[in-house]
C-alpha atoms as a PDB file:
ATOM      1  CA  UNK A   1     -28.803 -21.751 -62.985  1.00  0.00           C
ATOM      2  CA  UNK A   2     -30.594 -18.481 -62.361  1.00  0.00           C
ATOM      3  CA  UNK A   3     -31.244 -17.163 -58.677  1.00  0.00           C
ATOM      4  CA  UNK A   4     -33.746 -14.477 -59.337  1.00  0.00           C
ATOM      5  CA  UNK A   5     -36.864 -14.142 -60.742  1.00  0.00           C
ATOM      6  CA  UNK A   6     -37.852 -11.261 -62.539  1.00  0.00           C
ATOM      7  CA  UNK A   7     -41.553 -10.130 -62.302  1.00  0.00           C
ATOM      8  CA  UNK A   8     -41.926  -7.465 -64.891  1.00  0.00           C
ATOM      9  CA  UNK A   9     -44.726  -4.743 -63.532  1.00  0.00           C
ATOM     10  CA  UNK A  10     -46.438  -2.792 -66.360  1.00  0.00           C
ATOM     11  CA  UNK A  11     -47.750   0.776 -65.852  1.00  0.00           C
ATOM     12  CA  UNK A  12     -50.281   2.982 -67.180  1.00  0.00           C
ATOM     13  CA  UNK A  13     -50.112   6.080 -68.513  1.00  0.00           C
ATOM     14  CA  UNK A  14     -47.177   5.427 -71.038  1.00  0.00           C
ATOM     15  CA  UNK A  15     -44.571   4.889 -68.418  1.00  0.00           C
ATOM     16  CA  UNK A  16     -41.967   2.635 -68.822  1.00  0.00           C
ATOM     17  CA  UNK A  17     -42.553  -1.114 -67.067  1.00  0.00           C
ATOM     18  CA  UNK A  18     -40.917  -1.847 -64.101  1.00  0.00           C
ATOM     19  CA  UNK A  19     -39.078  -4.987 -63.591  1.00  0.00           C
ATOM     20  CA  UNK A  20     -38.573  -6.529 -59.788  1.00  0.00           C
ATOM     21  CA  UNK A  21     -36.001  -9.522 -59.206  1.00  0.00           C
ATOM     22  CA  UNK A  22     -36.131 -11.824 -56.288  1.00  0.00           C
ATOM     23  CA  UNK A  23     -34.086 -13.699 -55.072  1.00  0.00           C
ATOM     24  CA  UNK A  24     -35.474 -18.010 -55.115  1.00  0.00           C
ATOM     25  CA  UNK A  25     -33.963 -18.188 -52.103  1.00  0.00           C
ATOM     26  CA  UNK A  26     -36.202 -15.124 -50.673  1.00  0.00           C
ATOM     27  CA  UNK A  27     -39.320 -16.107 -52.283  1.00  0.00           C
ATOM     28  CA  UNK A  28     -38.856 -20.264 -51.017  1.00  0.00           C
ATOM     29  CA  UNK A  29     -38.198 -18.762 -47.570  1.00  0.00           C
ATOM     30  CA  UNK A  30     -40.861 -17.024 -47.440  1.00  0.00           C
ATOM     31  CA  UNK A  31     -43.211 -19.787 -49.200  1.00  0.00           C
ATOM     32  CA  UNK A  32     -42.031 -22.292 -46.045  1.00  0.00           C
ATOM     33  CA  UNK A  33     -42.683 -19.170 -43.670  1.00  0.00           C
ATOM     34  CA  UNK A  34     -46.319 -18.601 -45.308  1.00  0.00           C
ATOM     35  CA  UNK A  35     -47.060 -22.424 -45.416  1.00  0.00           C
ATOM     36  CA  UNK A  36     -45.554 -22.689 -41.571  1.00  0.00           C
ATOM     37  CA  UNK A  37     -47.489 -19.394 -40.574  1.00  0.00           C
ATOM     38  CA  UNK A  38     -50.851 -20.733 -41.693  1.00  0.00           C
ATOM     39  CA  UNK A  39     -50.086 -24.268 -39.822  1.00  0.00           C
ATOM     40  CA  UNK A  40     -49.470 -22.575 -37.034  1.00  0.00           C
ATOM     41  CA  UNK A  41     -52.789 -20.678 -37.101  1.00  0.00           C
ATOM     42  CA  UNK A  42     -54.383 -24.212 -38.278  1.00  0.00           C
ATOM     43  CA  UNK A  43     -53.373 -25.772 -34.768  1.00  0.00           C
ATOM     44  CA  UNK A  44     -53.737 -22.313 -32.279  1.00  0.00           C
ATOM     45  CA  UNK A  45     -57.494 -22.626 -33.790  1.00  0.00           C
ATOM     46  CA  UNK A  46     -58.280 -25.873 -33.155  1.00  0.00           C
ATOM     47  CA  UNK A  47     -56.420 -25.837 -29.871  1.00  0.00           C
ATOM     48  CA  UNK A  48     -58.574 -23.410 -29.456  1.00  0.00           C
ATOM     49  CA  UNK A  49     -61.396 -24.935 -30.212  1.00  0.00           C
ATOM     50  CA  UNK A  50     -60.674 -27.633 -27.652  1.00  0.00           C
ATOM     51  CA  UNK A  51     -59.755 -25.549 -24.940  1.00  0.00           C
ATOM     52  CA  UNK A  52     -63.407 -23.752 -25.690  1.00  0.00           C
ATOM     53  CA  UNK A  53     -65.003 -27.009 -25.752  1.00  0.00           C
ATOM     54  CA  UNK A  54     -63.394 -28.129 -22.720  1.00  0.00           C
ATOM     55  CA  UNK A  55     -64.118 -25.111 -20.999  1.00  0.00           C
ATOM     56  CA  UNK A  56     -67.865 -25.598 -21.602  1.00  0.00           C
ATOM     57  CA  UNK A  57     -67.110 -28.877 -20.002  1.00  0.00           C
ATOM     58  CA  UNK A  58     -66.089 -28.171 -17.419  1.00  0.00           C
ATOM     59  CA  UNK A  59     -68.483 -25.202 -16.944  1.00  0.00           C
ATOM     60  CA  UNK A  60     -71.159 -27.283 -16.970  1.00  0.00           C
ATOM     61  CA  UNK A  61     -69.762 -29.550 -14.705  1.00  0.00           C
ATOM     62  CA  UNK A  62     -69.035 -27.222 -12.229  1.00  0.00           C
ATOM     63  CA  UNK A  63     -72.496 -26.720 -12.598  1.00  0.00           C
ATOM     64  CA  UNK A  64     -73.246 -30.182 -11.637  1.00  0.00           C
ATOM     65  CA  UNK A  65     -71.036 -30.545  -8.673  1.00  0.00           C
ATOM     66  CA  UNK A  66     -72.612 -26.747  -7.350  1.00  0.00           C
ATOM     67  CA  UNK A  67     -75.978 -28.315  -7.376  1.00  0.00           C
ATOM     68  CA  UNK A  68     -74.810 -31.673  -6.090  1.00  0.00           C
ATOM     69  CA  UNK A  69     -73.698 -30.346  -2.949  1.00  0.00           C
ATOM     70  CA  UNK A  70     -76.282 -27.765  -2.271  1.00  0.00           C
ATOM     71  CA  UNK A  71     -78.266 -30.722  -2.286  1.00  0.00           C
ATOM     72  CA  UNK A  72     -75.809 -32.624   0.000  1.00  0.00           C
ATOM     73  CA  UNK A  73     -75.874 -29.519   2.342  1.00  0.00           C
ATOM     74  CA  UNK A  74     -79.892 -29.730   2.172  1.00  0.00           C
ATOM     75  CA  UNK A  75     -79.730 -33.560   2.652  1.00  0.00           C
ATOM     76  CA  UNK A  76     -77.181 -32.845   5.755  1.00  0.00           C
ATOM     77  CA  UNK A  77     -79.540 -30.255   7.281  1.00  0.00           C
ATOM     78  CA  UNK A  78     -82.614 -32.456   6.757  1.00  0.00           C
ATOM     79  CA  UNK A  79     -80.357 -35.625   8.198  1.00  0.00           C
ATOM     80  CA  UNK A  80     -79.387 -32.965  11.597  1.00  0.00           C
ATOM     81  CA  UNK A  81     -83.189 -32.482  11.856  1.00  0.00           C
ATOM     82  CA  UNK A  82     -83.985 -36.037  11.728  1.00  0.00           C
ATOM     83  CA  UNK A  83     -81.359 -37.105  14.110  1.00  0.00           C
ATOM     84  CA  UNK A  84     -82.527 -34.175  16.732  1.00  0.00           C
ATOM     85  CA  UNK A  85     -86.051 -35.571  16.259  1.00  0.00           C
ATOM     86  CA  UNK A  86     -84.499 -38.993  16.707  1.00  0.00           C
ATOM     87  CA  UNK A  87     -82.593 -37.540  19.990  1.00  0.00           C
ATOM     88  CA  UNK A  88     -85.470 -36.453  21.547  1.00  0.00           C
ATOM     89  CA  UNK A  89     -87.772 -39.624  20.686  1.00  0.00           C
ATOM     90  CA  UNK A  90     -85.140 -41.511  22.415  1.00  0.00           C
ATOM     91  CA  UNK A  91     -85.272 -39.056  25.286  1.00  0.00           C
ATOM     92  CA  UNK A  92     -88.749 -39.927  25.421  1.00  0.00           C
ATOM     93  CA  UNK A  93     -88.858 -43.439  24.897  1.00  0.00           C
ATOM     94  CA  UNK A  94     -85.629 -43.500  27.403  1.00  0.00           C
ATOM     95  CA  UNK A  95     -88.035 -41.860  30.226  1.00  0.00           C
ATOM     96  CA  UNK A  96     -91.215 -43.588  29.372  1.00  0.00           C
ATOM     97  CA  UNK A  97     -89.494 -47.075  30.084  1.00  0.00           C
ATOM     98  CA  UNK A  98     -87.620 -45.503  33.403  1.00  0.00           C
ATOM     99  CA  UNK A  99     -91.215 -44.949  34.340  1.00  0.00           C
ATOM    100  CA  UNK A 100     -92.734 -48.438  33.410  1.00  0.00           C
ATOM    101  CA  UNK A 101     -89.757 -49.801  35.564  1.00  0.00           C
ATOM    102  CA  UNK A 102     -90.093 -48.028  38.419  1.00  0.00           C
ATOM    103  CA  UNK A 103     -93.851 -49.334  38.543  1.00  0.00           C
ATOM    104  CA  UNK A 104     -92.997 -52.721  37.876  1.00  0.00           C
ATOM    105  CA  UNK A 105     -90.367 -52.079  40.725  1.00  0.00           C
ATOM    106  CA  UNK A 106     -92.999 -50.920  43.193  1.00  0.00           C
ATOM    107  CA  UNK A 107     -94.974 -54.124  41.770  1.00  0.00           C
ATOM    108  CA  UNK A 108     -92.754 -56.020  42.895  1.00  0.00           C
ATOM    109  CA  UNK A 109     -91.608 -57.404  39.410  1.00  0.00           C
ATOM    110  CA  UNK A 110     -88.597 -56.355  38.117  1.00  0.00           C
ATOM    111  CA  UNK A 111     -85.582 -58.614  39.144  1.00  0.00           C
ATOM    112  CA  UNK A 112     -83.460 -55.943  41.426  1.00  0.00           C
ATOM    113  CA  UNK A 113     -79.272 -55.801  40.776  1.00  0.00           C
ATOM    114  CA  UNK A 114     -76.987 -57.785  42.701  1.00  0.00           C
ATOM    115  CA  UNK A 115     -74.978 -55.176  45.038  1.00  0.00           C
ATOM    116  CA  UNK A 116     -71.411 -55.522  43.485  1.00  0.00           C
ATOM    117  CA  UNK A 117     -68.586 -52.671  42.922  1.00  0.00           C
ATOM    118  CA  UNK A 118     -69.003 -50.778  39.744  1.00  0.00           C
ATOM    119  CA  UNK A 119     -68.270 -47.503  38.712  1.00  0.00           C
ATOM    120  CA  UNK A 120     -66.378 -45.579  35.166  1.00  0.00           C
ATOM    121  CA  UNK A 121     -67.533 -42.141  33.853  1.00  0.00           C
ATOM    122  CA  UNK A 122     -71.162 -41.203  32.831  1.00  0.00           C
ATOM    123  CA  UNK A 123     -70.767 -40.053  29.473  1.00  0.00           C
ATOM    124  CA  UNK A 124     -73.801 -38.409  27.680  1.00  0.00           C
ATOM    125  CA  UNK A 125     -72.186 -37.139  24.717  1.00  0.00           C
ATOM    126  CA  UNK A 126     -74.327 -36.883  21.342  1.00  0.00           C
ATOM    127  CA  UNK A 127     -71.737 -39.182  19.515  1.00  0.00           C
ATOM    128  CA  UNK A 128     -73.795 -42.332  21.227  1.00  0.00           C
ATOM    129  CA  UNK A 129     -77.031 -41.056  20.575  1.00  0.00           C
ATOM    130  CA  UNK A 130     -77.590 -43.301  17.531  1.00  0.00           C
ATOM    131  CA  UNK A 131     -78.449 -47.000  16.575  1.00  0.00           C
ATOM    132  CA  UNK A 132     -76.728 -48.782  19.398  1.00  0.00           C
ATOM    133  CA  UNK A 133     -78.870 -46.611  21.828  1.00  0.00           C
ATOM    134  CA  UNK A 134     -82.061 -47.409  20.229  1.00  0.00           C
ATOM    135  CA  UNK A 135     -81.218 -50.841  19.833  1.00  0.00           C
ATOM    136  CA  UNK A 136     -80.334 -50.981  23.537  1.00  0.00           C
ATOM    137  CA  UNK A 137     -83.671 -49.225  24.370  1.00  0.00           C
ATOM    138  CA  UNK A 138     -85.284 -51.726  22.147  1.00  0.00           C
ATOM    139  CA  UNK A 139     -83.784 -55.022  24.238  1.00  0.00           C
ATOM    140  CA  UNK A 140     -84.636 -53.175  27.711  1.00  0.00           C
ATOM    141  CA  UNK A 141     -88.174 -52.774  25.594  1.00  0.00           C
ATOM    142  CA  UNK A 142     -88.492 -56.272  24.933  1.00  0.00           C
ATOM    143  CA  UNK A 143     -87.264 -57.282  28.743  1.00  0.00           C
ATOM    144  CA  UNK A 144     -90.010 -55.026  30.135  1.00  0.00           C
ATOM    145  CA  UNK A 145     -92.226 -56.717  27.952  1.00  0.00           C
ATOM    146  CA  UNK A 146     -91.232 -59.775  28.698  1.00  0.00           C
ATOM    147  CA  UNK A 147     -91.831 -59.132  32.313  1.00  0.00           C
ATOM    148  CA  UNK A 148     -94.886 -57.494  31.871  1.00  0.00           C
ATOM    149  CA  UNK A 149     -96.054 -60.491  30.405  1.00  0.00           C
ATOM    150  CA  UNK A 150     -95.201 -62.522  33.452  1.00  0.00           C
ATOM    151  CA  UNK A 151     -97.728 -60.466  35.263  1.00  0.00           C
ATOM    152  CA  UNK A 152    -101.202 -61.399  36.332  1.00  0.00           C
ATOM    153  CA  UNK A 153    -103.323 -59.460  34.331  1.00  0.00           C
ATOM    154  CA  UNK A 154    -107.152 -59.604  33.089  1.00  0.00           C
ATOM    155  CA  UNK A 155    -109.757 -61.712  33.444  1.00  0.00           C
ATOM    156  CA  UNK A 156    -109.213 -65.556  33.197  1.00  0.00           C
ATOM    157  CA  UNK A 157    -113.015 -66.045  32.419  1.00  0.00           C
ATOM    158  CA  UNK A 158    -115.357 -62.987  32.198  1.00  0.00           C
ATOM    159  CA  UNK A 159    -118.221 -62.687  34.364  1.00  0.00           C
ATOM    160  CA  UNK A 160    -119.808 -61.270  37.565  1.00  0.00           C
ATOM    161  CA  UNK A 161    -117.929 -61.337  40.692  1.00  0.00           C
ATOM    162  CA  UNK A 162    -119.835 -62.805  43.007  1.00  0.00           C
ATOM    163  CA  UNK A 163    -117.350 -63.300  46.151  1.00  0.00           C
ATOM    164  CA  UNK A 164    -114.085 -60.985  46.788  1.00  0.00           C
ATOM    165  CA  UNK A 165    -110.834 -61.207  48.647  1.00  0.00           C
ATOM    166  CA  UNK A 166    -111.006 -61.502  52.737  1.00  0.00           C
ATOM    167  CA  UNK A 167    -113.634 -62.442  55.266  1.00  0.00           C
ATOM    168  CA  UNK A 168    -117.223 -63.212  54.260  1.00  0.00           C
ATOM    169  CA  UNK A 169    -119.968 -65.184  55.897  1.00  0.00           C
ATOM    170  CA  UNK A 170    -119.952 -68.950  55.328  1.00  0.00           C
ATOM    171  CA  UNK A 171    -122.084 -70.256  52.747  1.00  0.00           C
ATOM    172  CA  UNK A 172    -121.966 -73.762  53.445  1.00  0.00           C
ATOM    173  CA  UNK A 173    -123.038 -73.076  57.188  1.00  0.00           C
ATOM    174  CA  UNK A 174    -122.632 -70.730  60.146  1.00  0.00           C
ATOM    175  CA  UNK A 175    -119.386 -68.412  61.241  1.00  0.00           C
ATOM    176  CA  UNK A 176    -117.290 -66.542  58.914  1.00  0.00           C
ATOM    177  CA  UNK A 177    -114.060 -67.546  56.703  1.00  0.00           C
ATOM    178  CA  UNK A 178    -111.578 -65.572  55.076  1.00  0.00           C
ATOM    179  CA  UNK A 179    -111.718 -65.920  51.063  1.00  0.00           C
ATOM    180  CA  UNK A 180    -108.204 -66.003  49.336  1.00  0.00           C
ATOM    181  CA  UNK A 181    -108.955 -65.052  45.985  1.00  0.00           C
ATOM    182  CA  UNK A 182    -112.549 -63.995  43.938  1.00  0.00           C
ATOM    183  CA  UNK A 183    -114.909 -66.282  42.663  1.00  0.00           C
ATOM    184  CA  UNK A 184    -116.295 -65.160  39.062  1.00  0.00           C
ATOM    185  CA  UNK A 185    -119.314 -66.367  38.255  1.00  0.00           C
ATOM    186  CA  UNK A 186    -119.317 -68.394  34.578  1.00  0.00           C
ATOM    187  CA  UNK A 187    -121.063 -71.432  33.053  1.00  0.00           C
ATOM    188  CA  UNK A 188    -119.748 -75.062  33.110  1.00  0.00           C
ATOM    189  CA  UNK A 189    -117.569 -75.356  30.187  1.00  0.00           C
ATOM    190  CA  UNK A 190    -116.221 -71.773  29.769  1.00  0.00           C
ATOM    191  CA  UNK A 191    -112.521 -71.196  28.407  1.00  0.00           C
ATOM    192  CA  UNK A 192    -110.507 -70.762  31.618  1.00  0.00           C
ATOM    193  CA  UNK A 193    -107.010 -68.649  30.194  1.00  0.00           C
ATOM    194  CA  UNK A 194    -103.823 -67.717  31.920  1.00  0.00           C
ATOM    195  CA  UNK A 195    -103.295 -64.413  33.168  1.00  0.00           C
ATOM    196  CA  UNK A 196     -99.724 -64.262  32.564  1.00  0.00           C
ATOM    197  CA  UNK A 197     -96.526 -66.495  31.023  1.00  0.00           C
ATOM    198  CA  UNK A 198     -95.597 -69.112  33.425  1.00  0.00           C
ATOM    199  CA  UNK A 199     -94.842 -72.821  34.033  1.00  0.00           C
ATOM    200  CA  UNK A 200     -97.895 -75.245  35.391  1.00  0.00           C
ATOM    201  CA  UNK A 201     -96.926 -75.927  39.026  1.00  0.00           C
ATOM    202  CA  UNK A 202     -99.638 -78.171  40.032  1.00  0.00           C
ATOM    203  CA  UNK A 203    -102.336 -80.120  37.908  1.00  0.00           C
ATOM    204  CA  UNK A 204    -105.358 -81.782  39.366  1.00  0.00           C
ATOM    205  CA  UNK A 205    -107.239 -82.399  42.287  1.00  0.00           C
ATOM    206  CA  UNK A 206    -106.529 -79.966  45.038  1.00  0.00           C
ATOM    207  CA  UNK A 207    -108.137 -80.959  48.423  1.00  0.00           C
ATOM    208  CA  UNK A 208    -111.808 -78.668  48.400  1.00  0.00           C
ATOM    209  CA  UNK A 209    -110.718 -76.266  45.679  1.00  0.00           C
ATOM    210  CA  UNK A 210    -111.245 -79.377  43.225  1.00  0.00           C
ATOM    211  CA  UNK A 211    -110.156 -79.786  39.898  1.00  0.00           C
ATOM    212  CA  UNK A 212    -106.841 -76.956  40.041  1.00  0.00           C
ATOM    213  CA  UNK A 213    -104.415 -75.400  38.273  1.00  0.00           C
ATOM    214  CA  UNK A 214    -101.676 -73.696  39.966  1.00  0.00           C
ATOM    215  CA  UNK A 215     -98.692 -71.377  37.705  1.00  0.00           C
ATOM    216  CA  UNK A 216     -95.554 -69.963  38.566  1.00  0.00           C
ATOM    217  CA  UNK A 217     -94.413 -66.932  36.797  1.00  0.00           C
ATOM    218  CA  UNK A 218     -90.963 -65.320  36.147  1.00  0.00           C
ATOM    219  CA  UNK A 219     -92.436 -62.301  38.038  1.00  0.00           C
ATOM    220  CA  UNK A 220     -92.176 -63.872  41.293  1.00  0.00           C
ATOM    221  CA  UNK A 221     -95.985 -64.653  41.316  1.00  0.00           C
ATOM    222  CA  UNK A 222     -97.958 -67.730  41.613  1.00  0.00           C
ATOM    223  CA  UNK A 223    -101.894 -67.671  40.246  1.00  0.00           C
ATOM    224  CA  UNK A 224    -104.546 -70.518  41.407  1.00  0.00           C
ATOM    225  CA  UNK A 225    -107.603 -71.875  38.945  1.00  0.00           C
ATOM    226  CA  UNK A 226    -109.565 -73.760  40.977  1.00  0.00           C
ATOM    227  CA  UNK A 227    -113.562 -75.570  40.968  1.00  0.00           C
ATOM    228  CA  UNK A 228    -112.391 -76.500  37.015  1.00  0.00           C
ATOM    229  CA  UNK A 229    -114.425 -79.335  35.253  1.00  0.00           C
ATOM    230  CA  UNK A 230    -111.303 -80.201  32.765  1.00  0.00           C
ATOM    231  CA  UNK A 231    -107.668 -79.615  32.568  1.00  0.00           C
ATOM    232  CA  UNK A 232    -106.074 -78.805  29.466  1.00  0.00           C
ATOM    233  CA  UNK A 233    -102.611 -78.491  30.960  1.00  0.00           C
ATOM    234  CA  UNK A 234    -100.016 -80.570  32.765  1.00  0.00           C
ATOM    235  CA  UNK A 235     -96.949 -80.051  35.595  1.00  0.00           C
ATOM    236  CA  UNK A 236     -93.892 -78.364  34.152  1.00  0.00           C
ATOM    237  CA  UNK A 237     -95.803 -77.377  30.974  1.00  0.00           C
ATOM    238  CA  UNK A 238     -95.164 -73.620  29.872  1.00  0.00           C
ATOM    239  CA  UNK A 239     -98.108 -71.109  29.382  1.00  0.00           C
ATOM    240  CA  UNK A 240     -98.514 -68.402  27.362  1.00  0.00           C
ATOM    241  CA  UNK A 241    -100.741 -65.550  28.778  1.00  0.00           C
ATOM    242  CA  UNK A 242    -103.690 -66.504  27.348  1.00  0.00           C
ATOM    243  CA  UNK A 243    -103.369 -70.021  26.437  1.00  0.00           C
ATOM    244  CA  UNK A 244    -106.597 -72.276  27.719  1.00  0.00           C
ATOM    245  CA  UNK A 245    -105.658 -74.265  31.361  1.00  0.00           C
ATOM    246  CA  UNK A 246    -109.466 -75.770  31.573  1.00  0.00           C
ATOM    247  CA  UNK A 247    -112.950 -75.341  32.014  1.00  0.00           C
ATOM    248  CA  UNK A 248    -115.091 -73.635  34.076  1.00  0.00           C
ATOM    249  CA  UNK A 249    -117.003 -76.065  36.543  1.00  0.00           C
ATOM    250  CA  UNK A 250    -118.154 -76.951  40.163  1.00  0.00           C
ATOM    251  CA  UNK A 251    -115.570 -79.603  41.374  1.00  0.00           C
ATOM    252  CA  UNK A 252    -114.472 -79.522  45.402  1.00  0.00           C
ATOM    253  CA  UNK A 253    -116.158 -76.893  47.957  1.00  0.00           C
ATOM    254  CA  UNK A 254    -118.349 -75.367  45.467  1.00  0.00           C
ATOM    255  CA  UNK A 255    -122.086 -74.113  45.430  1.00  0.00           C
ATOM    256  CA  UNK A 256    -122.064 -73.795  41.849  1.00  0.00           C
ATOM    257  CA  UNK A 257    -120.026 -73.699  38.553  1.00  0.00           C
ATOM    258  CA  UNK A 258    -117.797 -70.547  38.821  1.00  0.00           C
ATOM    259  CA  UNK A 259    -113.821 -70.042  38.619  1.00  0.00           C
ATOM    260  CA  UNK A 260    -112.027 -69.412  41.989  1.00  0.00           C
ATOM    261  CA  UNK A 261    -108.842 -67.483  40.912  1.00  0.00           C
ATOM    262  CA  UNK A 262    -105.844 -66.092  43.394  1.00  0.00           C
ATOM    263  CA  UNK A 263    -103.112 -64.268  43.162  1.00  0.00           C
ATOM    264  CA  UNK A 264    -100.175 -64.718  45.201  1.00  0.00           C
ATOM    265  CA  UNK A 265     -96.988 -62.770  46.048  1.00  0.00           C
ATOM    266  CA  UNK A 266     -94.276 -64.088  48.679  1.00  0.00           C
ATOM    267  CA  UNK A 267     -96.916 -66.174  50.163  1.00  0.00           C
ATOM    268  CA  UNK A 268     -99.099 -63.010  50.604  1.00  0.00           C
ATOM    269  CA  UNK A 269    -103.143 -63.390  48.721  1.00  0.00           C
ATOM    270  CA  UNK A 270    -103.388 -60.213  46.996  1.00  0.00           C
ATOM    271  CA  UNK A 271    -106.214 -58.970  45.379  1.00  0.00           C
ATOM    272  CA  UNK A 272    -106.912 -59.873  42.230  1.00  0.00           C
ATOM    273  CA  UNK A 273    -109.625 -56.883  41.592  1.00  0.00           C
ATOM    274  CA  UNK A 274    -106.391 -55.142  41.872  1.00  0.00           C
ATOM    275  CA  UNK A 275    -104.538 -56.999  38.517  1.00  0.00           C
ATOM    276  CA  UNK A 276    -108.048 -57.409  36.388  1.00  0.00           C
ATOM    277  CA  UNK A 277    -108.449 -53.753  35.039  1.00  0.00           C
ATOM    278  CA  UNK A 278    -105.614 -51.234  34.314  1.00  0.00           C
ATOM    279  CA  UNK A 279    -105.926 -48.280  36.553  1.00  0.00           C
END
């Protein structure tokens, strides 16, 4: 068996050819080397090619990700606004009810803490400036409301006021007489409405104030109907402010149909002037 090859190389110019012998063994060598050299070169290049394409990928992701969270940093600056707004509309809202309080207090209405011990830090920190606050400023809201409500306030029936709180000269005779409430001059049948939530105390006929309707309200006052022609209502019942009692009319001491209305406050007549328009 032969181990060369001879490769017989022919020249010009009348010279002699040349002949070259290699060894199989050389030439299969380097055949594997050639075949394993351009392999090699087959799989850097599409290893390449991958690592290219993934870089792209993730190029463009990073991309994605930069512009996600410059938008998360705008979102977090617009979110810090928001909540400073919110801040100070709770600040507001927090001062604007201290202030409806403190009237209602000098009212007389709001429902004064029992004396007890109490005590623990005041803390005013920012963490608790969020939706437990509001929804805490939204229940003392609803309370003020609530006793709001229970106040006497408005007309029961419009009209003229034709007699007023205190002393005035008797109109069934001679002397004077002291007037507990107004009298507000309105035709027989007129809607007579509650000034404020309560619970019918009294129902009926009421010595010379006639046909009468008497509530209690959570406030701590009590407000009179009196001279009615009907009653819509009965004892223990619960009135909204606003709901019907009766009727205008001219029932008891009466000269003609009009509503006598009082207001009273630990047993004191107020005015009523004082609870029909919002000063």
């Amino acid at each position: 068996m032969r181990e060369y090859i001879s490769i017989i190389v022919v020249q010009h110019e009348g010279k002699p050819p040349k002949t070259i012998r290699i060894r199989k063994s050389y030439l299969k060598a380097f055949f594997i080397f050639a075949c394993t050299f351009l392999f090699i070169s087959l799989i850097a290049y599409i290893f390449s090619l991958s690592l290219l394409s993934e870089k792209a990928h993730l190029s463009d992701r990073l991309k994605k990700l930069e512009e996600q969270s410059r938008k998360m940093a705008q979102k977090k600056q617009e979110l810090s606004k928001e909540r400073d707004l919110l801040t100070q509309k709770l600040k507001s809202l927090e001062a604007s009810l201290m202030e409806i309080e403190s009237y209602l207090s000098q009212r007389g209405v709001r429902r004064k803490v029992a004396s007890v011990a109490v005590g623990g830090p005041s803390y005013q920190g920012t963490a608790y400036l969020d939706v437990s606050r509001l929804e805490f400023l939204e229940n003392r809201a609803q309370a003020v409301l609530t006793d709001i409500r229970s106040i006497p306030l408005g007309y029961p029936v419009y009209g003229k006021i034709n007699s007023h709180l205190g002393w005035r000269k008797n109109p069934f005779g001679k002397g004077y007489e002291f007037h507990t409430g107004i009298d507000i001059d309105a035709p027989v049948g007129a809607l007579v409405r509650a000034t404020a939530d309560g619970v019918v105390y009294f129902a009926g006929k009421y010595g010379e104030y006639g046909n009468t309707v008497i509530l209690i309200h959570p406030s701590g006052y009590t407000t009179l109907y009196a001279h009615l022609s009907e009653i819509e209502v009965k004892p223990g019942q619960e009135i909204k402010a606003g709901q019907v009692l009766g009727k205008v009319g001219s029932t008891g001491r009466s000269t003609g149909s009009h509503l006598h209305y009082e207001v009273i406050l630990d047993g004191k007549y107020l005015n009523p002037l004082d609870f029909l328009v919002l000063k």
